[in-house]
N, C-alpha and C. Protein backbone atom coordinates (compact mmCIF):
# COMPACT_ATOMS: atom_id res chain seq x y z
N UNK A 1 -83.03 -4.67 28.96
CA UNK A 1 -82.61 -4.83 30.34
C UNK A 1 -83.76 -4.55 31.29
N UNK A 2 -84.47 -3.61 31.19
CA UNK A 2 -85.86 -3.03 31.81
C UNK A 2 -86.65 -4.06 32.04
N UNK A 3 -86.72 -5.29 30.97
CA UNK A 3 -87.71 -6.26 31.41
C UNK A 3 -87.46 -7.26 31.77
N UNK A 4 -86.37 -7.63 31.64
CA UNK A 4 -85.35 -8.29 32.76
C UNK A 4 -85.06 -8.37 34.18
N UNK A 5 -84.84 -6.94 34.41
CA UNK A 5 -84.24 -6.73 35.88
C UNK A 5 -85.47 -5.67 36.38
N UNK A 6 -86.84 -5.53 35.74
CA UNK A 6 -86.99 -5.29 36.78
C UNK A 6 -87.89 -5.88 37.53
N UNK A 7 -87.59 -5.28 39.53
CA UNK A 7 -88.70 -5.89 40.03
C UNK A 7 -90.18 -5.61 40.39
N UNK A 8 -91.14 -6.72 40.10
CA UNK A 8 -92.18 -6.86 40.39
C UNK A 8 -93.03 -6.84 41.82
N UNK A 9 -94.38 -6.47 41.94
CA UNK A 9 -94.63 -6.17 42.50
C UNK A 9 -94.23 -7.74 43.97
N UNK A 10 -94.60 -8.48 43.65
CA UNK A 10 -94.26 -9.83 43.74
C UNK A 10 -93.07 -10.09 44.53
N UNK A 11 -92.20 -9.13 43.60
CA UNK A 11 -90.18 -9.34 44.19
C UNK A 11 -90.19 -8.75 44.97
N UNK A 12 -90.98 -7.14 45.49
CA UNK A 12 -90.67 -6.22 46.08
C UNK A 12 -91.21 -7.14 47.30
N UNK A 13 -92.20 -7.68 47.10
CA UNK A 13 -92.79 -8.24 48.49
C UNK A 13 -91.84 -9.33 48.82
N UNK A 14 -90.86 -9.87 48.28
CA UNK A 14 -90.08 -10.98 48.74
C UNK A 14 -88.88 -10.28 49.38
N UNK A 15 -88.70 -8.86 49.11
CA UNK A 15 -87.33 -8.19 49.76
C UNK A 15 -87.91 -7.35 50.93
N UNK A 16 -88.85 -7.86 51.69
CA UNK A 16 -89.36 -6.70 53.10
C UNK A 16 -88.42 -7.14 53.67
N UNK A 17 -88.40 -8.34 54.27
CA UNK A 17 -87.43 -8.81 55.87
C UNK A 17 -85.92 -8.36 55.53
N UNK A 18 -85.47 -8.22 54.69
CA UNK A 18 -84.35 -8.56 54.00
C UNK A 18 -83.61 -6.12 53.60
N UNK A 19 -82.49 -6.79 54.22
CA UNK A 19 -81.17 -5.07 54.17
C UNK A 19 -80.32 -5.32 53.25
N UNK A 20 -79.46 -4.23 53.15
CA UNK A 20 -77.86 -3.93 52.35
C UNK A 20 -77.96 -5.10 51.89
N UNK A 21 -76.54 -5.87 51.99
CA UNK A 21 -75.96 -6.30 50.94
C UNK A 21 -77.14 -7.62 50.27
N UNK A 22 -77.25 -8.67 51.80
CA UNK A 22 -78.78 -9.19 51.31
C UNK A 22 -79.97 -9.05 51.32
N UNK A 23 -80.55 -7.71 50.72
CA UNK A 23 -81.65 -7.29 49.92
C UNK A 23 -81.43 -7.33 48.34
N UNK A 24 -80.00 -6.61 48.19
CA UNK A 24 -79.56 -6.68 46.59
C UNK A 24 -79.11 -7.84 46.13
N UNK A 25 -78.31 -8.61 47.31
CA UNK A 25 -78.24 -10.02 46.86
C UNK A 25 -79.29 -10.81 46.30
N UNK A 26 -80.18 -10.90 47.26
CA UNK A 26 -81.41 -12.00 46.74
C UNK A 26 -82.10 -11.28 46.03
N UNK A 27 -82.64 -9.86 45.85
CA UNK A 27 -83.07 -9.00 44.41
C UNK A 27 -82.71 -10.00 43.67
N UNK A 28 -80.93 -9.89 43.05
CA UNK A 28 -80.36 -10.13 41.73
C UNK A 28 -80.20 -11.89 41.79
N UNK A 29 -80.20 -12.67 42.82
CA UNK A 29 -80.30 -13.82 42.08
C UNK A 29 -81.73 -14.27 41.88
N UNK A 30 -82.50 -13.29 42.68
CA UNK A 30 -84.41 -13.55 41.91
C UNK A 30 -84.36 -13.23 40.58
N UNK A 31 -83.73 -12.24 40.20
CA UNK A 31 -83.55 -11.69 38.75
C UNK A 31 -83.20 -12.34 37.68
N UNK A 32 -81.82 -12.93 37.93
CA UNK A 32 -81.45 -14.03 37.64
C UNK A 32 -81.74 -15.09 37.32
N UNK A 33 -82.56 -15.85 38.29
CA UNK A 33 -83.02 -17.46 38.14
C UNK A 33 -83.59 -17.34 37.45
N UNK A 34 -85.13 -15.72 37.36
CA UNK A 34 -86.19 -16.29 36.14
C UNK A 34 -86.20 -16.13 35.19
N UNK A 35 -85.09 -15.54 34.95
CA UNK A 35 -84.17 -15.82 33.32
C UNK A 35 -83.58 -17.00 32.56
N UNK A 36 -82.54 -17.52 33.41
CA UNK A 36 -81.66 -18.71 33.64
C UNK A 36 -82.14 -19.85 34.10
N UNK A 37 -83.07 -20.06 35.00
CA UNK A 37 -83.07 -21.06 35.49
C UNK A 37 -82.33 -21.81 36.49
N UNK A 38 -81.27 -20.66 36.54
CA UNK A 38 -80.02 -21.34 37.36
C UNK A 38 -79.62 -20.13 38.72
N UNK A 39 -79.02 -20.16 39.20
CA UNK A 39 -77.71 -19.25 39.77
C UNK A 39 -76.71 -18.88 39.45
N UNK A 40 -76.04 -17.50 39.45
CA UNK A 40 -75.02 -17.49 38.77
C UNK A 40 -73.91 -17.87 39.75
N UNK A 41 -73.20 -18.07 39.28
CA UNK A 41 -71.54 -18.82 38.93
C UNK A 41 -70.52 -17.69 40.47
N UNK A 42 -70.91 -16.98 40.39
CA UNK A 42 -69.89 -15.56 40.72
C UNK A 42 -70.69 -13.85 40.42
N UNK A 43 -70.17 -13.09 41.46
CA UNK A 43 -70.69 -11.79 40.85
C UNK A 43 -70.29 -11.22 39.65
N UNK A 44 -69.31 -11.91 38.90
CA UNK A 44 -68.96 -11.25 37.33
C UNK A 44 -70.10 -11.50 36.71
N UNK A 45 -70.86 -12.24 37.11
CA UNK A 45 -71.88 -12.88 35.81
C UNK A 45 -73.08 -11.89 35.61
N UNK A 46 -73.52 -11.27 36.96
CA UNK A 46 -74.43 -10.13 36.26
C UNK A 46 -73.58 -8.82 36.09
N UNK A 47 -74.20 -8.35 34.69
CA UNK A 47 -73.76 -7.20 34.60
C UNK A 47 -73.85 -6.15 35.27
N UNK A 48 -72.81 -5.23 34.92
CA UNK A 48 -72.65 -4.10 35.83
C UNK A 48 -74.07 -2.84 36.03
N UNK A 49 -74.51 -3.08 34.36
CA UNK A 49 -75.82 -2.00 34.29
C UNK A 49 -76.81 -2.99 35.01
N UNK A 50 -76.93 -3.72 35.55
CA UNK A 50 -78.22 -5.06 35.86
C UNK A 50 -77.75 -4.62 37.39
N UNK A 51 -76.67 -4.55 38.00
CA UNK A 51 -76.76 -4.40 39.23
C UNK A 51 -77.04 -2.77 40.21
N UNK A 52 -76.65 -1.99 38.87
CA UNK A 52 -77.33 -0.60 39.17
C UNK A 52 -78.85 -0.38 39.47
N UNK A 53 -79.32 -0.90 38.28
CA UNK A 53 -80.42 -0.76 37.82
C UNK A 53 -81.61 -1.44 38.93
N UNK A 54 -81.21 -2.87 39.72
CA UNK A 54 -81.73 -3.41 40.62
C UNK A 54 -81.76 -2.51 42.37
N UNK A 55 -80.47 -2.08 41.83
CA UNK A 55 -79.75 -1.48 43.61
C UNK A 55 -81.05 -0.35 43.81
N UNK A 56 -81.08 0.53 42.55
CA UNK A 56 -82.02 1.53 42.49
C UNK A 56 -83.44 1.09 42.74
N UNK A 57 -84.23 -0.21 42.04
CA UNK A 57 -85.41 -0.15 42.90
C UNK A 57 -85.57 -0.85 44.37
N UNK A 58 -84.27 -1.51 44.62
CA UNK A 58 -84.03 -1.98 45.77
C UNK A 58 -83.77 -1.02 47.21
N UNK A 59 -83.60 0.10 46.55
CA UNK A 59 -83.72 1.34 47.33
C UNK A 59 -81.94 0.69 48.20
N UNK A 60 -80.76 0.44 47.26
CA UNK A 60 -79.40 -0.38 48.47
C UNK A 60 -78.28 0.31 46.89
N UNK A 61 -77.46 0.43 47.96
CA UNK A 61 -76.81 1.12 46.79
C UNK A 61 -75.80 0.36 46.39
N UNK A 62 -75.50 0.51 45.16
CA UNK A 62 -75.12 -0.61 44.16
C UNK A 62 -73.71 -1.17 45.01
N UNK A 63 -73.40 -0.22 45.45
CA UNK A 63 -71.67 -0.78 46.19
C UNK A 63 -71.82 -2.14 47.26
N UNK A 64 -72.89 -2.10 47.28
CA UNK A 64 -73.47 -2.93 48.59
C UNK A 64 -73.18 -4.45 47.78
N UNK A 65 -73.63 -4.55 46.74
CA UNK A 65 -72.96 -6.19 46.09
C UNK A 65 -71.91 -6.52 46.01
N UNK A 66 -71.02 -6.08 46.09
CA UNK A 66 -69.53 -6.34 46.55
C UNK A 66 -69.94 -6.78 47.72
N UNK A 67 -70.45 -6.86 48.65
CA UNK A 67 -69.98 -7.24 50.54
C UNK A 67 -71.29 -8.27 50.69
N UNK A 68 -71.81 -8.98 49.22
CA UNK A 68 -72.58 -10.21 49.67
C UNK A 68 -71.75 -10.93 49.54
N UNK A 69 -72.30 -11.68 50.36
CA UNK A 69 -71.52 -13.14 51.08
C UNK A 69 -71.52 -14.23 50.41
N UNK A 70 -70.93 -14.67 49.01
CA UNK A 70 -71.24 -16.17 48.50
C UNK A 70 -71.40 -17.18 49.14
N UNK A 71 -70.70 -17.53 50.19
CA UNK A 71 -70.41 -18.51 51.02
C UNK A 71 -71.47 -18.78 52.26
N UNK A 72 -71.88 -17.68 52.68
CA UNK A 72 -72.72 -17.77 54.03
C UNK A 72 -74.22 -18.32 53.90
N UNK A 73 -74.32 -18.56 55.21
CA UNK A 73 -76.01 -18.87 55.57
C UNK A 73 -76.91 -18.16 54.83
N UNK A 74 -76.87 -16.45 54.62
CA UNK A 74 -77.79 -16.38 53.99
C UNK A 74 -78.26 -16.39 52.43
N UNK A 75 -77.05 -16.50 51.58
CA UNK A 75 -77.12 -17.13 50.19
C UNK A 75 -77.91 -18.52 50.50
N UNK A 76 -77.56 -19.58 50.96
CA UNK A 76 -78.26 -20.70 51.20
C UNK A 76 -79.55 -20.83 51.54
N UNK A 77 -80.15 -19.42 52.39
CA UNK A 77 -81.84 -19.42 52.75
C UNK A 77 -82.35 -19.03 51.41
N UNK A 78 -81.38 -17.88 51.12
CA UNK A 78 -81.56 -16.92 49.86
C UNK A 78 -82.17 -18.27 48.63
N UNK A 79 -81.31 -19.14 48.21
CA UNK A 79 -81.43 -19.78 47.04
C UNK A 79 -82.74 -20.73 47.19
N UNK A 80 -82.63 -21.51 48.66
CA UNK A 80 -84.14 -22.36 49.22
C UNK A 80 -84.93 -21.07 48.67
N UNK A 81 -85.46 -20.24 48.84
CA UNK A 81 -86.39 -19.29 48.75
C UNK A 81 -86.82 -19.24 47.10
N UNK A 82 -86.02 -18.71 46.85
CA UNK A 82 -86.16 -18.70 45.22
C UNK A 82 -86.43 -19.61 44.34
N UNK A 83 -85.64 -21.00 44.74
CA UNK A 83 -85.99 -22.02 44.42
C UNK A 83 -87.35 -22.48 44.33
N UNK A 84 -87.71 -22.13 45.66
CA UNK A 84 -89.72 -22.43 46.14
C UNK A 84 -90.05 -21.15 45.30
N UNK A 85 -89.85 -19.86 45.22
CA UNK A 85 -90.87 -19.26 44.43
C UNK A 85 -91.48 -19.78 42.90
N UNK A 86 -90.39 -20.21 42.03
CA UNK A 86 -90.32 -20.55 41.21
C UNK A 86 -90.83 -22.02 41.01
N UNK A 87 -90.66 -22.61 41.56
CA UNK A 87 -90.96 -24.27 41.88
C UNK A 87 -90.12 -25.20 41.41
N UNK A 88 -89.23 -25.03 41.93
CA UNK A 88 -87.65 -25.91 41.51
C UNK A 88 -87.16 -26.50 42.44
N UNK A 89 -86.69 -27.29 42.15
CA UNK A 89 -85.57 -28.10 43.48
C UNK A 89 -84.45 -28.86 43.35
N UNK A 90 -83.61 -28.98 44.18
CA UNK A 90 -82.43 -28.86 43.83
C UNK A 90 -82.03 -29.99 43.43
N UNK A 91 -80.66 -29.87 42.44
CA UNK A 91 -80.38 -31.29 41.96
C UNK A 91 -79.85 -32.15 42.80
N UNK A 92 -80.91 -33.58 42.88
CA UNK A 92 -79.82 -34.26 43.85
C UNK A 92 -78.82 -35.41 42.99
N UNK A 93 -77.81 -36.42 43.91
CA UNK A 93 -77.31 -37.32 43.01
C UNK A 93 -77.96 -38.25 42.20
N UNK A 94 -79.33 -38.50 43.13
CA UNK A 94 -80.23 -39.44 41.94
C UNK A 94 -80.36 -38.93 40.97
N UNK A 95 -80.81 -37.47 40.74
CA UNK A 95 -81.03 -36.48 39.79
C UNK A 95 -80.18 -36.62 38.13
N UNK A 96 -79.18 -36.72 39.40
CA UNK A 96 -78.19 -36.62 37.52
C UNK A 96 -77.85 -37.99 37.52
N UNK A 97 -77.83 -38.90 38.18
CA UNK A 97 -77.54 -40.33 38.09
C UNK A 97 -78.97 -40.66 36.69
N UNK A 98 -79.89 -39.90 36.63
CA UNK A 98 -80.69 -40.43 35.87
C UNK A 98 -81.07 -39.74 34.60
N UNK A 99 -80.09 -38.23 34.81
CA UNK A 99 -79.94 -37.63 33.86
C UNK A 99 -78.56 -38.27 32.82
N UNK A 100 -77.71 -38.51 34.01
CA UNK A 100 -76.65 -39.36 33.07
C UNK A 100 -77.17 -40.70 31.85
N UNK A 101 -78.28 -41.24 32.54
CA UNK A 101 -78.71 -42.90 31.81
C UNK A 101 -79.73 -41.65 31.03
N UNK A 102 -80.83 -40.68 31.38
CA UNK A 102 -81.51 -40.38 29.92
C UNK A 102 -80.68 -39.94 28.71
N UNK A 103 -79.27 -39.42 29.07
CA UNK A 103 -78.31 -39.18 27.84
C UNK A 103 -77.76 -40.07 27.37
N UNK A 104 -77.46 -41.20 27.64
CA UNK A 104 -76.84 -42.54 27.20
C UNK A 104 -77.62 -43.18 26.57
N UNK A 105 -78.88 -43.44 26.87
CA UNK A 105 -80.19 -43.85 26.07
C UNK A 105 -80.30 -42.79 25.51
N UNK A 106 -80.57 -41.57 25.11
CA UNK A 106 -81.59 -41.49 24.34
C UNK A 106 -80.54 -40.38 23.38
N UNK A 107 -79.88 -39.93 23.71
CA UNK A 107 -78.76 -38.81 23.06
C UNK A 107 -77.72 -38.87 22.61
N UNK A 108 -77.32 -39.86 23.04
CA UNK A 108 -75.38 -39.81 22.97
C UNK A 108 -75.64 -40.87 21.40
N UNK A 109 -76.25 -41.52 21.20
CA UNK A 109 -76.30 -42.21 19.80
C UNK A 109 -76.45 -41.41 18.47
N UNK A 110 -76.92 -40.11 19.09
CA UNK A 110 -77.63 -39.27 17.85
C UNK A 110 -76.49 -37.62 17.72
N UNK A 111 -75.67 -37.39 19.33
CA UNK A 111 -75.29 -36.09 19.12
C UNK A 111 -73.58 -36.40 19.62
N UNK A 112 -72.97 -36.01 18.97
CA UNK A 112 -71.68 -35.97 19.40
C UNK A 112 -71.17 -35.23 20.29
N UNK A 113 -71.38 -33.71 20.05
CA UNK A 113 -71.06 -32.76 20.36
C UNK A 113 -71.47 -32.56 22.06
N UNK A 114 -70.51 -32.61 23.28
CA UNK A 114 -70.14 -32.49 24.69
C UNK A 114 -71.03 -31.28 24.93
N UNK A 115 -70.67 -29.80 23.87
CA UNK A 115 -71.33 -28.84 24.68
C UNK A 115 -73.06 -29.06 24.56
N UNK A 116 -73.80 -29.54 23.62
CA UNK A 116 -74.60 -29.75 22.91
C UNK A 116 -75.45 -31.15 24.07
N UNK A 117 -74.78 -31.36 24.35
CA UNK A 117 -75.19 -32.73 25.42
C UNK A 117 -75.54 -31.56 26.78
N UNK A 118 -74.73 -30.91 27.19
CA UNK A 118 -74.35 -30.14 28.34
C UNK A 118 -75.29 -29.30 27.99
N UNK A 119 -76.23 -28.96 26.92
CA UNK A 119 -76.97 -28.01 26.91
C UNK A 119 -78.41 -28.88 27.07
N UNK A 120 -78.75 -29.47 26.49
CA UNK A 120 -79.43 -30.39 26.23
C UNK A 120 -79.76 -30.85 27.80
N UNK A 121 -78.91 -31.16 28.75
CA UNK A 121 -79.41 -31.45 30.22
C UNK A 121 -79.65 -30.21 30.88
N UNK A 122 -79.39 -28.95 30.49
CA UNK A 122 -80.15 -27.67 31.40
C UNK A 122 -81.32 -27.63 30.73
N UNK A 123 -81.27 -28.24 29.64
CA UNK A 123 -82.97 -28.08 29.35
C UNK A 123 -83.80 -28.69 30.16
N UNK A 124 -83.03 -30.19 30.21
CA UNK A 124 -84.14 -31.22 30.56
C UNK A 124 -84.66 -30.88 31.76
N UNK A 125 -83.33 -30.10 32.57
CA UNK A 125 -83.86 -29.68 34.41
C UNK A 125 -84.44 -28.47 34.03
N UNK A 126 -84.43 -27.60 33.15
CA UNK A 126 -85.57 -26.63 33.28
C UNK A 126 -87.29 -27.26 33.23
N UNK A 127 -86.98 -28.47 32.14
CA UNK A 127 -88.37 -28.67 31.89
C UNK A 127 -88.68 -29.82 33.28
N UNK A 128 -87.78 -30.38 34.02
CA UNK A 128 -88.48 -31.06 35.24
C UNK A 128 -88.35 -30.29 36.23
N UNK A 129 -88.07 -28.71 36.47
CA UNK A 129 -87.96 -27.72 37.65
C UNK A 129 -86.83 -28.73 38.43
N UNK A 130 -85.90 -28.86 37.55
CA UNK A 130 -84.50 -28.76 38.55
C UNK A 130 -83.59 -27.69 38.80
N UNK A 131 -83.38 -27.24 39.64
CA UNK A 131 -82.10 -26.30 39.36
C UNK A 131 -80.57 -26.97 38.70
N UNK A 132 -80.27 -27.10 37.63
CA UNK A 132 -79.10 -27.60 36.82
C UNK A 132 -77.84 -27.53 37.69
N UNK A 133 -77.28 -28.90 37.77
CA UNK A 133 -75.50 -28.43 38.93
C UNK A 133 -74.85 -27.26 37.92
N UNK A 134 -73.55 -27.62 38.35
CA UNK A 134 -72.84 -26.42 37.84
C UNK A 134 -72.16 -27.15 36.87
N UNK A 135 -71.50 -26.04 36.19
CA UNK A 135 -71.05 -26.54 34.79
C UNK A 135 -70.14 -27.60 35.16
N UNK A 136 -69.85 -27.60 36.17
CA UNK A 136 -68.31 -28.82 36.11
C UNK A 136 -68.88 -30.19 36.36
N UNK A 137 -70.17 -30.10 36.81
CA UNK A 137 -70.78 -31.54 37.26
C UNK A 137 -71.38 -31.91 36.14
N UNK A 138 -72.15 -31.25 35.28
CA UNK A 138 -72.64 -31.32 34.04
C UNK A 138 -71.55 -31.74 33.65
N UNK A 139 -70.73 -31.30 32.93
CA UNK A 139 -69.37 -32.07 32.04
C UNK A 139 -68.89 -32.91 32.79
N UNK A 140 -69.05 -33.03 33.63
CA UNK A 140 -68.60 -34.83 34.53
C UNK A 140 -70.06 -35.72 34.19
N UNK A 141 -70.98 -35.23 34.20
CA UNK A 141 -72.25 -36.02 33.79
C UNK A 141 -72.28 -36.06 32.50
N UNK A 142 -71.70 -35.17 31.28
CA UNK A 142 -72.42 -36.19 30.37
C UNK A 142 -70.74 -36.59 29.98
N UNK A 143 -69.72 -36.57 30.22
CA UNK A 143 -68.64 -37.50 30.48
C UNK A 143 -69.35 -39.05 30.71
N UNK A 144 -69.61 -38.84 32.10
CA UNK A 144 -70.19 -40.14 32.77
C UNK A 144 -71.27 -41.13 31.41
N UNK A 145 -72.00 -40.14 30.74
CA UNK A 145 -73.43 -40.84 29.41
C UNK A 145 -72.39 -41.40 28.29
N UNK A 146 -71.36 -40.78 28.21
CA UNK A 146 -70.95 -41.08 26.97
C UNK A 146 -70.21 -41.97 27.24
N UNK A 147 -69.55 -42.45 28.82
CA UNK A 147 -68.75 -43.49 28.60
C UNK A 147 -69.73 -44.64 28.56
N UNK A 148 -71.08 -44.92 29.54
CA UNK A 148 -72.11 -45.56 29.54
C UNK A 148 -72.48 -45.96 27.88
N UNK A 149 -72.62 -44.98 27.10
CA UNK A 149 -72.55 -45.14 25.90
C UNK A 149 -71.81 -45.85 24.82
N UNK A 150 -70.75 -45.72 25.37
CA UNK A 150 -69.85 -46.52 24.45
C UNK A 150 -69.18 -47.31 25.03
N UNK A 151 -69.50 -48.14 26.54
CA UNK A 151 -69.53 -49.00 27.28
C UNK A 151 -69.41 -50.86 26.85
N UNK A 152 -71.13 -50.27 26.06
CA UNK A 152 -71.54 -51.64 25.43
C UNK A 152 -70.51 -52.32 23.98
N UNK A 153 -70.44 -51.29 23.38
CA UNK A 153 -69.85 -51.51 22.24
C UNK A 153 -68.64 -51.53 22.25
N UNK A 154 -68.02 -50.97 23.12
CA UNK A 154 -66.58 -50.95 23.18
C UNK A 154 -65.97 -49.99 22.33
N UNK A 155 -64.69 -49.90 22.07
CA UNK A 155 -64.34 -47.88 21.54
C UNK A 155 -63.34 -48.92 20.55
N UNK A 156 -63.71 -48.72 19.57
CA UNK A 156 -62.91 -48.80 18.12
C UNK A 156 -61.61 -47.90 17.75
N UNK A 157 -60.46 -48.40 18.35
CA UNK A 157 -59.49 -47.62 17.94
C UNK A 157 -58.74 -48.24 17.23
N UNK A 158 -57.93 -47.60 16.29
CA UNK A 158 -57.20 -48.03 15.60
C UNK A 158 -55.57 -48.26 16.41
N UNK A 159 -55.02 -49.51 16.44
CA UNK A 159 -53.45 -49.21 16.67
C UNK A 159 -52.52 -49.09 15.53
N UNK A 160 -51.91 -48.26 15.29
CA UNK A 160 -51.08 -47.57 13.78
C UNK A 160 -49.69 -48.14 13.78
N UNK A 161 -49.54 -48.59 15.52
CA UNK A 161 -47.95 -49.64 15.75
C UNK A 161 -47.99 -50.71 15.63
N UNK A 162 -49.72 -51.55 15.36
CA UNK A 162 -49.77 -53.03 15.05
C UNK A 162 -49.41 -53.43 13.59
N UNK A 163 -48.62 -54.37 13.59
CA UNK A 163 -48.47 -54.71 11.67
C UNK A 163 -49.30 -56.08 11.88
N UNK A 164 -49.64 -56.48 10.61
CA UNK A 164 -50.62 -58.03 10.72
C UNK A 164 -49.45 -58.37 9.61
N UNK A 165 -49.26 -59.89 10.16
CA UNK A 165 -48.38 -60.66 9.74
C UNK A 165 -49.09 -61.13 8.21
N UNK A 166 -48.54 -61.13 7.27
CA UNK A 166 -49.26 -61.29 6.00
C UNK A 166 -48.92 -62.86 5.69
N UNK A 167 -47.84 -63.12 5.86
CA UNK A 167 -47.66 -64.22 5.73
C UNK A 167 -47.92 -65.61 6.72
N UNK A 168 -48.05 -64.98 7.83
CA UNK A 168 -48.91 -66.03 8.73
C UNK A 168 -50.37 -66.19 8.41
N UNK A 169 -50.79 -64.91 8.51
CA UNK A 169 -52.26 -65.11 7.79
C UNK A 169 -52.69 -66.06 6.46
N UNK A 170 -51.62 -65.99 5.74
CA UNK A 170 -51.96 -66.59 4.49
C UNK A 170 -51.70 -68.11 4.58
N UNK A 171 -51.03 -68.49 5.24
CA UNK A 171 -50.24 -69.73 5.82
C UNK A 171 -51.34 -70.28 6.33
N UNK A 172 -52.35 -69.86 6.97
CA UNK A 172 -53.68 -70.51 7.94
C UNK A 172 -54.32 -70.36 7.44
N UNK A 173 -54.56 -70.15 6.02
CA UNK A 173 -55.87 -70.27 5.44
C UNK A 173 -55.61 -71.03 4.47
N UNK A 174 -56.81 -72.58 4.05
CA UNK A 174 -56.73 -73.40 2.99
C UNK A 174 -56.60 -72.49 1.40
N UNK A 175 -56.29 -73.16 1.17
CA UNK A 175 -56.72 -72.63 -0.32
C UNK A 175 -57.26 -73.05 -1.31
N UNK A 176 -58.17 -72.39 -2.29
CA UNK A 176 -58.85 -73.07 -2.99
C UNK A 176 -58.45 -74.86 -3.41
N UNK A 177 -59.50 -75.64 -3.94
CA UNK A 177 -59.54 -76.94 -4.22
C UNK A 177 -59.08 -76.51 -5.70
N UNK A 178 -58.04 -77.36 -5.92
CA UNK A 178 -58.14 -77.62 -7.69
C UNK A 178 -58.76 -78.77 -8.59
N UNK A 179 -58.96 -78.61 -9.46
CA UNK A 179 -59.49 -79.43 -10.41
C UNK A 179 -58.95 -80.95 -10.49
N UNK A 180 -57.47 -81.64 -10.65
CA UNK A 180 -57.14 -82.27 -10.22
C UNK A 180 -57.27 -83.47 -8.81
N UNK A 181 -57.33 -82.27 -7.97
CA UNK A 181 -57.19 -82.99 -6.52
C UNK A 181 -59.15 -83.39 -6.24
N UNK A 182 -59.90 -82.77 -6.94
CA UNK A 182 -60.80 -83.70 -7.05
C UNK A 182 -61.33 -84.66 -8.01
N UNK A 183 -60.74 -84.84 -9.31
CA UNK A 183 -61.00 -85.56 -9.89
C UNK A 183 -59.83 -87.19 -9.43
N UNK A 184 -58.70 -86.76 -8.90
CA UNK A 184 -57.94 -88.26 -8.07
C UNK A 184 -58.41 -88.84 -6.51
N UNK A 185 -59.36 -87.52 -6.10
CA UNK A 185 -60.05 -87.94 -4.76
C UNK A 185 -61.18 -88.67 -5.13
N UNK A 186 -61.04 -89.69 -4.32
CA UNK A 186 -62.28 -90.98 -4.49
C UNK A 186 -63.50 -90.66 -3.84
N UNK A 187 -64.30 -90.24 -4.62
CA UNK A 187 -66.05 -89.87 -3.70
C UNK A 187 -66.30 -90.91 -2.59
N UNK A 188 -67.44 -90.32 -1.35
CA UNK A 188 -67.37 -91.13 -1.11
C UNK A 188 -68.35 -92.38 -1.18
N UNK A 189 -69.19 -92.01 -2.36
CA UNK A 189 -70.02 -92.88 -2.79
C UNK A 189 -69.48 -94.15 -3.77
N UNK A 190 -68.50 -93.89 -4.62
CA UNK A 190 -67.47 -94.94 -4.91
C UNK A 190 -66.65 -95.62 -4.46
N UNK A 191 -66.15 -95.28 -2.60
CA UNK A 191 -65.78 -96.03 -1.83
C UNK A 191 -66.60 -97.24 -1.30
N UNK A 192 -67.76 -96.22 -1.31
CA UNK A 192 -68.65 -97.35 -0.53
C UNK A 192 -69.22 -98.29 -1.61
N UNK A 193 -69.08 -97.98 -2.58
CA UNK A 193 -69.97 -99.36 -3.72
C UNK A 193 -68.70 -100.34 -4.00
N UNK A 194 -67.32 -99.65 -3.90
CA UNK A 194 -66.32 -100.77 -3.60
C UNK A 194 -66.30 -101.84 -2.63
N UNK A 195 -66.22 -101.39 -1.80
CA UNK A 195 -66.41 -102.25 -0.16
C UNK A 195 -67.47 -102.92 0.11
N UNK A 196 -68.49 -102.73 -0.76
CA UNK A 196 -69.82 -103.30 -0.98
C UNK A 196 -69.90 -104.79 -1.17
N UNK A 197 -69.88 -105.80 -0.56
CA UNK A 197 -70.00 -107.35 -0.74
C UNK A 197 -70.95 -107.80 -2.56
């Protein structure tokens, strides 16, 4: 946890302007991102010893993360900030519009597995410094690859209420020539040497 959460000389200089609740706020999602790569979800997501442990070199006492603001202006400067320290930026719709087509090309032929796809695109935005959407857009994105995927080909299902008529089928198909019916059929090279003047 020690080398995790704590902050650097670096972080300390990013929390001067910054009090109470957002000093420990943006502390712990600096903490956070350069772990993850991401933001977390909700305050359940860091642990309880991670938010002690920060409050203390943050000189803000731990009670103070309860009364950050998810919603407000300064989470939003908060995340721009972090984002630029790190060198990330945020996902836009082109973003995953093209993360959706690199999973349809290049993944969805080879991996079945949804969570495995869904992991597979926080990679890809770690390795192009995206910040990854959130899990629900991700599973709507590689939703979106796999239908792209099986788009072209069309989805092979079986219907278990269709019967195939056996006897119509068999009814429309010739059936073999017998031995007979070509030895009384007149070639048509013996027609023509008949008719022949």
């Amino acid at each position: 946890m020690i080398e995790v959460w704590t902050l650097l000389e670096e972080d300390q200089e990013r929390l001067r302007n910054k009090s109470g609740a957002n000093r420990l706020g943006f502390a712990l999602l600096l903490k956070f991102f350069e772990v993850e790569a991401r933001f977390p979800e909700n305050a359940e997501e860091i642990p309880a010893p991670a938010v002690s442990y920060v409050a203390q070199q943050a000189k803000v006492p731990a009670e103070e993360w309860a009364a950050y603001d998810w919603a407000g202006r300064a989470i939003k400067r908060h995340r721009v900030e972090i984002r630029g320290a790190f060198g990330f930026r945020e996902c836009t719709e082109g973003d995953q519009a093209q993360l959706a087509e690199w999973l349809a090309v290049e993944l969805c032929g080879v991996e079945l597995s949804r969570d495995r796809l869904a992991e597979a695109v926080v990679a890809r935005c770690r390795k192009d410094r995206l910040e990854p959407p959130t899990p629900g857009r991700i599973a709507r994105l590689v939703a979106s690859a796999v239908s792209t995927f099986e788009e072209p080909y069309g989805r092979f299902e079986l219907d278990m209420n269709a019967h195939l008529d056996l006897a119509a089928a068999a009814a429309s198909v010739p059936g073999p020539r017998t031995a007979p019916e070509a030895e009384t059929a007149p070639s048509a090279a013996a027609s023509a040497a008949e008719s022949a003047p």
